[in-house]
N, C-alpha and C. Protein backbone atom coordinates (compact mmCIF):
# COMPACT_ATOMS: atom_id res chain seq x y z
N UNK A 1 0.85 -1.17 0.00
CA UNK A 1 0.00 0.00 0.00
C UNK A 1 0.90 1.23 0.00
N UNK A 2 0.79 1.99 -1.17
CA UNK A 2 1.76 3.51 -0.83
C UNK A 2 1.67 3.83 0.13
N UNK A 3 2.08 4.44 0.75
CA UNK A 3 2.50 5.60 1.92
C UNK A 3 1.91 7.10 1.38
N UNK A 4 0.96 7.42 2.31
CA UNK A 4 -0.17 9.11 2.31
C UNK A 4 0.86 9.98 2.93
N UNK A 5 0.43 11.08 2.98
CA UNK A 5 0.72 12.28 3.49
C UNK A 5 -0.60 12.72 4.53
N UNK A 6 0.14 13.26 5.87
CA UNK A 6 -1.15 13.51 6.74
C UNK A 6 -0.48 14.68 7.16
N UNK A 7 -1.22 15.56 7.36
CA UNK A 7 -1.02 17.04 8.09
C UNK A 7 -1.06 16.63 9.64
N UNK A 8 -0.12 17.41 10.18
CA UNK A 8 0.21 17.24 11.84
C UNK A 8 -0.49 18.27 12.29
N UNK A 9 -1.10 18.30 13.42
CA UNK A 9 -2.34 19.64 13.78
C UNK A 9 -2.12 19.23 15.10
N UNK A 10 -1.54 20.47 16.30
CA UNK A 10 -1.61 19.72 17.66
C UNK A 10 -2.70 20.75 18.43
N UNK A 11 -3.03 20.74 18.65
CA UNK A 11 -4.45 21.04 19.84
C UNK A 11 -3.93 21.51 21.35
N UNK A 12 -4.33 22.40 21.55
CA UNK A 12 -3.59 22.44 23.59
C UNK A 12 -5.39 22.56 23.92
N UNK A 13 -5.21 21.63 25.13
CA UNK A 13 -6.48 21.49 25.72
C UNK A 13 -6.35 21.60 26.89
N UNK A 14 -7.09 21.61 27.87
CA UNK A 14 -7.17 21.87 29.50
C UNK A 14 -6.55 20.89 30.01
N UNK A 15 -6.74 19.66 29.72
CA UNK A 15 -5.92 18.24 29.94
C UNK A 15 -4.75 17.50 29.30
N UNK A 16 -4.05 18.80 28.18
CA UNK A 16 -2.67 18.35 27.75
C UNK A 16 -3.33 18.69 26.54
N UNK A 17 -1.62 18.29 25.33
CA UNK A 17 -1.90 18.28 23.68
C UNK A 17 -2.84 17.19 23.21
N UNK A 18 -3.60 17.07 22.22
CA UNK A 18 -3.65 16.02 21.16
C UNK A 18 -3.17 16.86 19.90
N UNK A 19 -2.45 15.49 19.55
CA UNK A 19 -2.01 15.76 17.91
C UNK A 19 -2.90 15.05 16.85
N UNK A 20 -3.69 16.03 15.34
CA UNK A 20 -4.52 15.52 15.19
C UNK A 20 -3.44 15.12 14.42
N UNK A 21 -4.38 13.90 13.04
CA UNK A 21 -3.74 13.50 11.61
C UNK A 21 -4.83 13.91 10.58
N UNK A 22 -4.69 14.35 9.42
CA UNK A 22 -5.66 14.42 8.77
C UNK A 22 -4.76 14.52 7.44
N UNK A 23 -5.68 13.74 6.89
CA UNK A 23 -5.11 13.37 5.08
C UNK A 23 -6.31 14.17 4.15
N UNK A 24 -5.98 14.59 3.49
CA UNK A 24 -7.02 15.81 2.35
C UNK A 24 -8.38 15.83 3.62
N UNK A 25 -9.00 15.66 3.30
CA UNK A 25 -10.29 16.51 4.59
C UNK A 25 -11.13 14.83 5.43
N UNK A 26 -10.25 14.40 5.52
CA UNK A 26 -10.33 13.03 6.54
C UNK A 26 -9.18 12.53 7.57
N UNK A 27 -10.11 12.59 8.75
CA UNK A 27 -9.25 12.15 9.91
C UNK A 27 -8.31 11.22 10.07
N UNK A 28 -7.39 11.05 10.09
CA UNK A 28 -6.74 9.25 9.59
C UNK A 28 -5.81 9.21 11.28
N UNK A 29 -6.36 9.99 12.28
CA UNK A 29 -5.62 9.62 13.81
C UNK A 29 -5.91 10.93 14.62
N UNK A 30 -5.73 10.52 15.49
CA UNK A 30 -5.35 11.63 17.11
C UNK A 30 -4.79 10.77 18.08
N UNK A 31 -4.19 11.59 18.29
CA UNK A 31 -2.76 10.72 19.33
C UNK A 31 -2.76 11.85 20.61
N UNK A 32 -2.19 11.18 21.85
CA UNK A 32 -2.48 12.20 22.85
C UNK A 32 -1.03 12.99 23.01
N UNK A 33 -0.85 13.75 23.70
CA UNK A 33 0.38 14.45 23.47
C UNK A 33 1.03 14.87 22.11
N UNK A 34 2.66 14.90 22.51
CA UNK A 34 2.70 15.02 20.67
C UNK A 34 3.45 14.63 20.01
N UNK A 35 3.74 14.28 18.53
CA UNK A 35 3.59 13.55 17.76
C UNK A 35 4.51 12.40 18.57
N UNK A 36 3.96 11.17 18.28
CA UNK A 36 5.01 10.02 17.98
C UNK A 36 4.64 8.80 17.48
N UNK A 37 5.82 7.96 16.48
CA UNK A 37 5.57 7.34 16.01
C UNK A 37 4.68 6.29 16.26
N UNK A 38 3.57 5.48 16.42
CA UNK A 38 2.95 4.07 16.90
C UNK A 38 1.59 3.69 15.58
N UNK A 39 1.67 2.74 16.34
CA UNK A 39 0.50 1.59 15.11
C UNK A 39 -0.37 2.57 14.62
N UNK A 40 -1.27 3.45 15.54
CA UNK A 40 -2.36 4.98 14.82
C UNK A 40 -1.82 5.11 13.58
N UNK A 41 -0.63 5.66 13.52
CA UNK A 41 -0.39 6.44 12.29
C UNK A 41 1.13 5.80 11.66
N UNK A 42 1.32 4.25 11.56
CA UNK A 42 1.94 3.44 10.62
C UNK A 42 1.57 3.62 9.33
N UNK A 43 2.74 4.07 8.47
CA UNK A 43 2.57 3.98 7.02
C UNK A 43 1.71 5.28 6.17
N UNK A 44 1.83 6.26 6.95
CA UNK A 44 1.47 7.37 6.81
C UNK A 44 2.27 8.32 7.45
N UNK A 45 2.75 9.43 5.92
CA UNK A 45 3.97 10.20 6.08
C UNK A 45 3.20 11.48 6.61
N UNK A 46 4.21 12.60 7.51
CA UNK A 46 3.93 13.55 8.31
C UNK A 46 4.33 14.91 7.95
N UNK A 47 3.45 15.59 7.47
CA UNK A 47 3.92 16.63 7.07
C UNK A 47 3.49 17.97 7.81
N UNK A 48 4.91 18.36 8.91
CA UNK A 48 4.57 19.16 10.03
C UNK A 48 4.91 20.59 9.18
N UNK A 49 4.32 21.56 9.96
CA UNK A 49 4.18 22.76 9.31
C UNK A 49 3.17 23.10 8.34
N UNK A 50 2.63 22.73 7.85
CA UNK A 50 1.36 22.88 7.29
C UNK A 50 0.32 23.62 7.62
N UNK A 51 -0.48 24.23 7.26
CA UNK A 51 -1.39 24.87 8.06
C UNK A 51 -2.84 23.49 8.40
N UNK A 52 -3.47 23.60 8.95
CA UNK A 52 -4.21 22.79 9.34
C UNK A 52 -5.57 22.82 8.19
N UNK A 53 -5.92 21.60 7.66
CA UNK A 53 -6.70 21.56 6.94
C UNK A 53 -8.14 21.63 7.22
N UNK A 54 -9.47 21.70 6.27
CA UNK A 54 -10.96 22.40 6.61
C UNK A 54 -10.77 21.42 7.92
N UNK A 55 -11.20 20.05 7.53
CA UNK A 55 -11.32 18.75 8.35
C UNK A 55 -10.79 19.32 10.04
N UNK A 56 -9.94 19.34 10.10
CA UNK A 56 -8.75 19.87 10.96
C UNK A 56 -9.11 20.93 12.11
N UNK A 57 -9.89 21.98 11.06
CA UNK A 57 -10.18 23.22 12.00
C UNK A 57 -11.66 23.06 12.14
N UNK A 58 -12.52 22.31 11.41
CA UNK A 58 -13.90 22.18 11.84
C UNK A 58 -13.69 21.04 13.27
N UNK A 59 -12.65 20.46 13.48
CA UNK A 59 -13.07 19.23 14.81
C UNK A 59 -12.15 20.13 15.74
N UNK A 60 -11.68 21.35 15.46
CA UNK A 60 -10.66 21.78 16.38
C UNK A 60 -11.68 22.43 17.13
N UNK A 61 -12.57 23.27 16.26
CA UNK A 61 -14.03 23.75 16.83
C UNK A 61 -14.74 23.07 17.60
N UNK A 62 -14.90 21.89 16.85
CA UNK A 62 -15.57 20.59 18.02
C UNK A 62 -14.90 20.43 19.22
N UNK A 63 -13.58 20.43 18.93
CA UNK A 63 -12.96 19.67 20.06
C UNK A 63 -12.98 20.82 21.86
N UNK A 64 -13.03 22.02 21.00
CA UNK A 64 -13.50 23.22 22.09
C UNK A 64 -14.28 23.57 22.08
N UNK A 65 -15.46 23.33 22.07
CA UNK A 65 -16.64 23.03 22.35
C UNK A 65 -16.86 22.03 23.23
N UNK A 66 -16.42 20.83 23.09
CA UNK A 66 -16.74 19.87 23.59
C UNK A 66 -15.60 19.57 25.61
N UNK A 67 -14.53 20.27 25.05
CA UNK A 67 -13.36 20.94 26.20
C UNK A 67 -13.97 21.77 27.01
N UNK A 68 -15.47 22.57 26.44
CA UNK A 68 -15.82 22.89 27.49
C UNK A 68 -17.27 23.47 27.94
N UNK A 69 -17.24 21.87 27.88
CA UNK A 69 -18.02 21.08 28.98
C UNK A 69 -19.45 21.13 28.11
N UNK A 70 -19.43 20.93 26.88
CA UNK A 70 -20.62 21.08 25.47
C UNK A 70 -20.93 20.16 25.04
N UNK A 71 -21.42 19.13 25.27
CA UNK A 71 -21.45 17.66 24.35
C UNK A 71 -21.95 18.05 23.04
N UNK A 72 -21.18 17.36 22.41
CA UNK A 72 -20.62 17.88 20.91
C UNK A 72 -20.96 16.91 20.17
N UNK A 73 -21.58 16.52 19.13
CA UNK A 73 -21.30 15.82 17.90
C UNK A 73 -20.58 15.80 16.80
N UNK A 74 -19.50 15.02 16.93
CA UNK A 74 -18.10 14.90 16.06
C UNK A 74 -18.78 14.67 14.56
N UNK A 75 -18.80 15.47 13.88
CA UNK A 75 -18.80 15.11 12.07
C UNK A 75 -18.00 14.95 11.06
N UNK A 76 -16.59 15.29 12.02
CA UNK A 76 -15.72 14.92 10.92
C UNK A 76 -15.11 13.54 10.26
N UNK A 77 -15.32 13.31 9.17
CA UNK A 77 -15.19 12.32 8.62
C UNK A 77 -13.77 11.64 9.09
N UNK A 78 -14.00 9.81 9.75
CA UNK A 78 -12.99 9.52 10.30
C UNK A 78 -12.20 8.47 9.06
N UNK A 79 -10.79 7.91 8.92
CA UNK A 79 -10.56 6.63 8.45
C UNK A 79 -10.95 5.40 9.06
N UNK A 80 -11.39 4.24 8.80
CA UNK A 80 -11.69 3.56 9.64
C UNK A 80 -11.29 2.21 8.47
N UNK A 81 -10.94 2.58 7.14
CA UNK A 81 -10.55 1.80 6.29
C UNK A 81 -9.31 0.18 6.63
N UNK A 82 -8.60 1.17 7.53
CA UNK A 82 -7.11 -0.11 8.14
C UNK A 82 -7.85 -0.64 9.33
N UNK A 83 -8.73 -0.93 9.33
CA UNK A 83 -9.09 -1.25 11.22
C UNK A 83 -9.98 -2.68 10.59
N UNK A 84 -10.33 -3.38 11.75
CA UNK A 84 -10.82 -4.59 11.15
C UNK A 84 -12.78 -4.34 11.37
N UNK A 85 -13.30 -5.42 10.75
CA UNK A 85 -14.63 -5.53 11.08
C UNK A 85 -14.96 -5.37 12.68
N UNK A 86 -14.39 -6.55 13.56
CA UNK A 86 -14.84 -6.01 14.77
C UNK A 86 -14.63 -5.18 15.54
N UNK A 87 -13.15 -4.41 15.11
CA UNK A 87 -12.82 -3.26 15.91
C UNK A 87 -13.78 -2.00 15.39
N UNK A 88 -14.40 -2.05 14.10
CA UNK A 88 -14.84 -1.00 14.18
C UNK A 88 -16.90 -1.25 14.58
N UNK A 89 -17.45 -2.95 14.51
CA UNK A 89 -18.50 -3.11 15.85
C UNK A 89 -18.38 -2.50 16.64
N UNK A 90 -17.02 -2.44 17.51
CA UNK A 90 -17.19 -2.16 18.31
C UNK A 90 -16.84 -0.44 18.97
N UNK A 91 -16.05 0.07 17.96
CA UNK A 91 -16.21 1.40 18.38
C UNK A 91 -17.40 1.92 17.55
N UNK A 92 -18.31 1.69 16.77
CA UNK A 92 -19.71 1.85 16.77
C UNK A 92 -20.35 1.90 17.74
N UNK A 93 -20.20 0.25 19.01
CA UNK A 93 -21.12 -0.05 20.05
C UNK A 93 -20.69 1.13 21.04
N UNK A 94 -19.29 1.82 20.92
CA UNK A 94 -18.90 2.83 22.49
C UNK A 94 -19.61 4.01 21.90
N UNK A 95 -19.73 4.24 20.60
CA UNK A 95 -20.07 5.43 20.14
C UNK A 95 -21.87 6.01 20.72
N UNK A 96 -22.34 4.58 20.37
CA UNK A 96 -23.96 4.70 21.17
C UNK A 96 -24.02 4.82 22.71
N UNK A 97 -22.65 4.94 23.83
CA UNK A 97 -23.45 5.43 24.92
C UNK A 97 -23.09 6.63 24.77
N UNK A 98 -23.84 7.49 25.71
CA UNK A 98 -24.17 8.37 25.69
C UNK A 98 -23.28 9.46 26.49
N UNK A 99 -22.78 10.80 26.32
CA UNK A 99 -22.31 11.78 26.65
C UNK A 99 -22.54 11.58 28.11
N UNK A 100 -21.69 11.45 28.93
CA UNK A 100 -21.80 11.59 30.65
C UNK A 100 -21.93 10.36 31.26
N UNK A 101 -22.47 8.99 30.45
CA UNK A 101 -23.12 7.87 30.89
C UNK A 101 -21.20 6.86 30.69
N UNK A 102 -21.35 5.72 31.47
CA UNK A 102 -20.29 4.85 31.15
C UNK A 102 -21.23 3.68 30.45
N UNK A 103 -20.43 2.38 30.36
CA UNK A 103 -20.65 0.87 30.42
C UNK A 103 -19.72 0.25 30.34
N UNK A 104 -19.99 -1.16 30.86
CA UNK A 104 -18.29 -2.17 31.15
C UNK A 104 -17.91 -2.63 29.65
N UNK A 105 -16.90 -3.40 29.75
CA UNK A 105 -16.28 -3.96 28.48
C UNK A 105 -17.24 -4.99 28.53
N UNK A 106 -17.74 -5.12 29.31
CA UNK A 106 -18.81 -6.72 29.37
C UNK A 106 -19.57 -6.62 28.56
N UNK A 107 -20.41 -5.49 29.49
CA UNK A 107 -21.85 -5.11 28.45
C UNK A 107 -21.63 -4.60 27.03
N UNK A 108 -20.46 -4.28 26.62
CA UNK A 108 -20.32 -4.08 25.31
C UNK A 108 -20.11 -5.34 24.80
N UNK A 109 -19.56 -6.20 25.30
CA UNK A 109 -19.21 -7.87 25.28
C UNK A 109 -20.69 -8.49 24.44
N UNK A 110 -21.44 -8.06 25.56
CA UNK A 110 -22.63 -8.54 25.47
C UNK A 110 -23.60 -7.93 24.58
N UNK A 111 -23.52 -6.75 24.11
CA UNK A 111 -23.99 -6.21 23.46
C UNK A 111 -23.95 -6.11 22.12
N UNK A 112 -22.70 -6.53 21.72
CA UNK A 112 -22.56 -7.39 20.29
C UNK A 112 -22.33 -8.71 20.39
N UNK A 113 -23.02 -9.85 21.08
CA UNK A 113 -23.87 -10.94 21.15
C UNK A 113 -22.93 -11.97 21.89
N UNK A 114 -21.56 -11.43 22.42
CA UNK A 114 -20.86 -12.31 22.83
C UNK A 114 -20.00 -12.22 24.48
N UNK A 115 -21.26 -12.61 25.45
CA UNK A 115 -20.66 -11.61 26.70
C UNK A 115 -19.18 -12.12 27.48
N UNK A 116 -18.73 -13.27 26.57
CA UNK A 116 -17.20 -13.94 26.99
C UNK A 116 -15.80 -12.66 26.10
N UNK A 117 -16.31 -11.70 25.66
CA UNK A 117 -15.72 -11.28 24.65
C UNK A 117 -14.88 -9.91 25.14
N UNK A 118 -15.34 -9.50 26.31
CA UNK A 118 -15.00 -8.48 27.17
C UNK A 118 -13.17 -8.15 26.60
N UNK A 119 -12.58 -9.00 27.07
CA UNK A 119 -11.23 -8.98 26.86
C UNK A 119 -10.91 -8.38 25.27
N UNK A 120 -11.52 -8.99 24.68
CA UNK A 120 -11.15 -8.48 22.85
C UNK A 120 -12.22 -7.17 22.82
N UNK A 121 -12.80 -6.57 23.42
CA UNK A 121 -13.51 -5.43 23.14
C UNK A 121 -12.14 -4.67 24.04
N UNK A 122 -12.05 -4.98 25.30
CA UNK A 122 -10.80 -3.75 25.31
C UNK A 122 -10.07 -3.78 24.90
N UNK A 123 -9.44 -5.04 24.11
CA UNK A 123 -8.61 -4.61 22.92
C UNK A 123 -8.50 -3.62 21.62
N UNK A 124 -9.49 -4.06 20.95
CA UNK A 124 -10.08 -3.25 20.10
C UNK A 124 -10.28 -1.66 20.31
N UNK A 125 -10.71 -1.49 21.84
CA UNK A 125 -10.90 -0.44 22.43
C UNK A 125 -9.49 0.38 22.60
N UNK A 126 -8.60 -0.57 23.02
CA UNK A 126 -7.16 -0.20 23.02
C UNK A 126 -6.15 0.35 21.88
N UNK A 127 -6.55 -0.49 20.89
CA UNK A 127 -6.42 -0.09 19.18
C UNK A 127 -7.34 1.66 18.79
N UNK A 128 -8.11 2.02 19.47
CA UNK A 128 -9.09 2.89 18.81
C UNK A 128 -8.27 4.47 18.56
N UNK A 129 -8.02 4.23 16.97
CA UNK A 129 -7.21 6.16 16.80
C UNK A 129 -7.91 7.00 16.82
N UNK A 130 -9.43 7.14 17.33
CA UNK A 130 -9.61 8.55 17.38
C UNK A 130 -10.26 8.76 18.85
N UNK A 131 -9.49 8.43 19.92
CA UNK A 131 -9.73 9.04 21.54
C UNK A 131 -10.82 10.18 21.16
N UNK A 132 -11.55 10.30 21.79
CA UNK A 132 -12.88 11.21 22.36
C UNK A 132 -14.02 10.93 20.92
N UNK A 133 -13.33 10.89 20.25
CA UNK A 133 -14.52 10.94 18.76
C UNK A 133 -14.81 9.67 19.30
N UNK A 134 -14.49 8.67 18.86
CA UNK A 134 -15.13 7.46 19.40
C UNK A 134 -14.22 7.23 20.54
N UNK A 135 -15.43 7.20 21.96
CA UNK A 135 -15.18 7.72 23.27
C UNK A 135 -14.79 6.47 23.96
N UNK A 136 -14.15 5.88 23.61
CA UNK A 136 -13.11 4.43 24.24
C UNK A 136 -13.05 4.87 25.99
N UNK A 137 -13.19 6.21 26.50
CA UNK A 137 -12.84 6.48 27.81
C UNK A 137 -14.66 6.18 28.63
N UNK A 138 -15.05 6.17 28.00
CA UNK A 138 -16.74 5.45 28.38
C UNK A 138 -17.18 3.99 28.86
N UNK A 139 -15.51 3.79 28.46
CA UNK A 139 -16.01 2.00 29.39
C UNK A 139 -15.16 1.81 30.39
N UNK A 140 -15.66 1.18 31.45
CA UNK A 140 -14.96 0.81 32.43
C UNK A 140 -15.00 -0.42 33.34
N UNK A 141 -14.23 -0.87 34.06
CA UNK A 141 -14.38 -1.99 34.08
C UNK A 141 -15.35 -2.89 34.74
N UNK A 142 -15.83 -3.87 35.17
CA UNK A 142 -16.99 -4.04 35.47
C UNK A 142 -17.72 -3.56 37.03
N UNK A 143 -16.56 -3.67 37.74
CA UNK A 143 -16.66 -2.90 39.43
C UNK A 143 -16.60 -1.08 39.25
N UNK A 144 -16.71 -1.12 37.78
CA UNK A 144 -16.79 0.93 37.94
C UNK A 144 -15.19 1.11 37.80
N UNK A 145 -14.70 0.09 38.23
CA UNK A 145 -13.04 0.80 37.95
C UNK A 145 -12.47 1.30 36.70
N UNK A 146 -11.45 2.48 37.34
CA UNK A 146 -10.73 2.86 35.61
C UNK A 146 -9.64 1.82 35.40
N UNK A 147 -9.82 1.76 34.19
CA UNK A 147 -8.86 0.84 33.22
C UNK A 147 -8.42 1.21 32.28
N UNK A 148 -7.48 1.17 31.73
CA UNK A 148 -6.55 1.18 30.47
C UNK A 148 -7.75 2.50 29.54
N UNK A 149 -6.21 3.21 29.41
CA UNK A 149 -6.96 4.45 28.56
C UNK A 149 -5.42 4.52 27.61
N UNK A 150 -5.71 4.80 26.56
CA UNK A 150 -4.01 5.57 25.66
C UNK A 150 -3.87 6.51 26.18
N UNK A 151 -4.15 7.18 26.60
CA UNK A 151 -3.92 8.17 26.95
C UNK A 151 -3.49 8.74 28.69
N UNK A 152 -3.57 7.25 29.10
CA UNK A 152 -3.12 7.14 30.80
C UNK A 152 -4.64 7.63 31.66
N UNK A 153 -4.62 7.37 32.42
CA UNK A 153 -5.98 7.31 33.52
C UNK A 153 -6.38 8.80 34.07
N UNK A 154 -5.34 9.28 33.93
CA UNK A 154 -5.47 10.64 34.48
C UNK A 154 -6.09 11.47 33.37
N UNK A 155 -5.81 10.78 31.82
CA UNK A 155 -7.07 11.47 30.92
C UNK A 155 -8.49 10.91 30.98
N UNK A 156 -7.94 9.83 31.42
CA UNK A 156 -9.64 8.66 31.24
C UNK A 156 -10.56 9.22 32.63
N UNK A 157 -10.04 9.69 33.45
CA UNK A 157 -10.87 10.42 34.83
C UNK A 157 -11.25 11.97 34.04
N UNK A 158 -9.92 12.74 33.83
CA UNK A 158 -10.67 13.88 33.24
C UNK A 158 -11.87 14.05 32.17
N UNK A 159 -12.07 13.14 31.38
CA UNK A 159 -12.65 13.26 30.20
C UNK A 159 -13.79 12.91 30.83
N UNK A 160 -14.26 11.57 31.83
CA UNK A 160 -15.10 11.72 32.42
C UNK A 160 -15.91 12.37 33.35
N UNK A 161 -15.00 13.08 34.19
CA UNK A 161 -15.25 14.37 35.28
C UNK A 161 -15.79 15.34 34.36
N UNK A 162 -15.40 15.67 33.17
CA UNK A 162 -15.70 16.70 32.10
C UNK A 162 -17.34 16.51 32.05
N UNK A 163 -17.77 15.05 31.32
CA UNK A 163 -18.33 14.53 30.95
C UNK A 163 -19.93 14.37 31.81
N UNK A 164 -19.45 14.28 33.28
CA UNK A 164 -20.78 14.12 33.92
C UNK A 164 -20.62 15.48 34.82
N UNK A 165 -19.78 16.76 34.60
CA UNK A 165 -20.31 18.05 34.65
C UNK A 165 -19.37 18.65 36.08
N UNK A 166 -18.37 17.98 36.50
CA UNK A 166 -17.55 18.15 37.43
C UNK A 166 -16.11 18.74 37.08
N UNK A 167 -16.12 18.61 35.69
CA UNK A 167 -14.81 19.73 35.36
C UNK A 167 -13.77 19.56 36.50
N UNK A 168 -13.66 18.48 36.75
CA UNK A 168 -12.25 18.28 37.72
C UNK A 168 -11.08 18.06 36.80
N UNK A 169 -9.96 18.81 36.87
CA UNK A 169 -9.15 19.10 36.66
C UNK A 169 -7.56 18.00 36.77
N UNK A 170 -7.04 17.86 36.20
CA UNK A 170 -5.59 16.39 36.90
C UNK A 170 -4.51 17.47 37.03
């Protein structure tokens, strides 16, 4: 498969950088902090300095909006082309709860018909390149505990503190 070109776009937010990716006016990653190389954005070349493309500055809008404290509906068109069938079930299934609300890896387990499956949904969940667009920080583990976020726990609490209107701060 050739190798794309993606515009580097980094974001400062209340809870640290994200760096977006975006290839002609489609999302192809967001990574937390900034840039570095990993599986997100394998095989796709980086072209920093750029000015930030439409794609780019319409979710940058979203993304502050949604930073503060706005539940937002993400429209910008994501890649989801390199990802497999069930990884993207299942960031479909995180995408349907709801702004402020959680659910376990179980019930997502269970919710695409297989409740032994928990383990490969946080995988999948673990794989997911676009943190907050599809809200991977919405599941938790089945006792309510936080678990595995890319972005380390201290984003996976903020995003939720954000989320159910407590704006607590890390």
């Amino acid at each position: 498969m050739p190798s794309s070109t993606s515009i580097q776009t980094v974001l400062r937010t209340p809870f640290g950088d994200l760096t977006l990716f975006c290839e002609q006016e489609t999302l192809t990653a967001i990574q937390f902090g900034p840039y570095r190389r990993d599986r997100a954005v394998q095989g796709i070349r980086v072209e920093r300095g750029a000015p930030p493309t439409r794609a780019a500055r319409a979710l940058i809008d979203d993304l502050t909006r949604y930073f503060s404290g706005i539940p937002t509906d993400f429209s910008t068109p994501l890649d989801l082309s390199r990802h497999t069938d069930f990884q993207r079930a299942v960031w479909k299934a995180i995408q349907a709860i709801p702004y402020g609300r959680t659910t376990t890896y179980g019930q997502l387990a269970a919710d695409l018909g297989d409740r032994n499956a928990a383990r490969a949904v946080g995988a999948a969940l673990g794989q997911n390149p676009f943190p907050i667009l599809i809200p991977c920080h919405r599941a938790v583990g089945s006792d309510g505990s936080l678990t595995g976020f890319g972005g380390g726990l201290e984003w996976k609490r903020a995003l939720l503190s954000l989320e159910s209107g407590q704006r607590e701060m890390f």
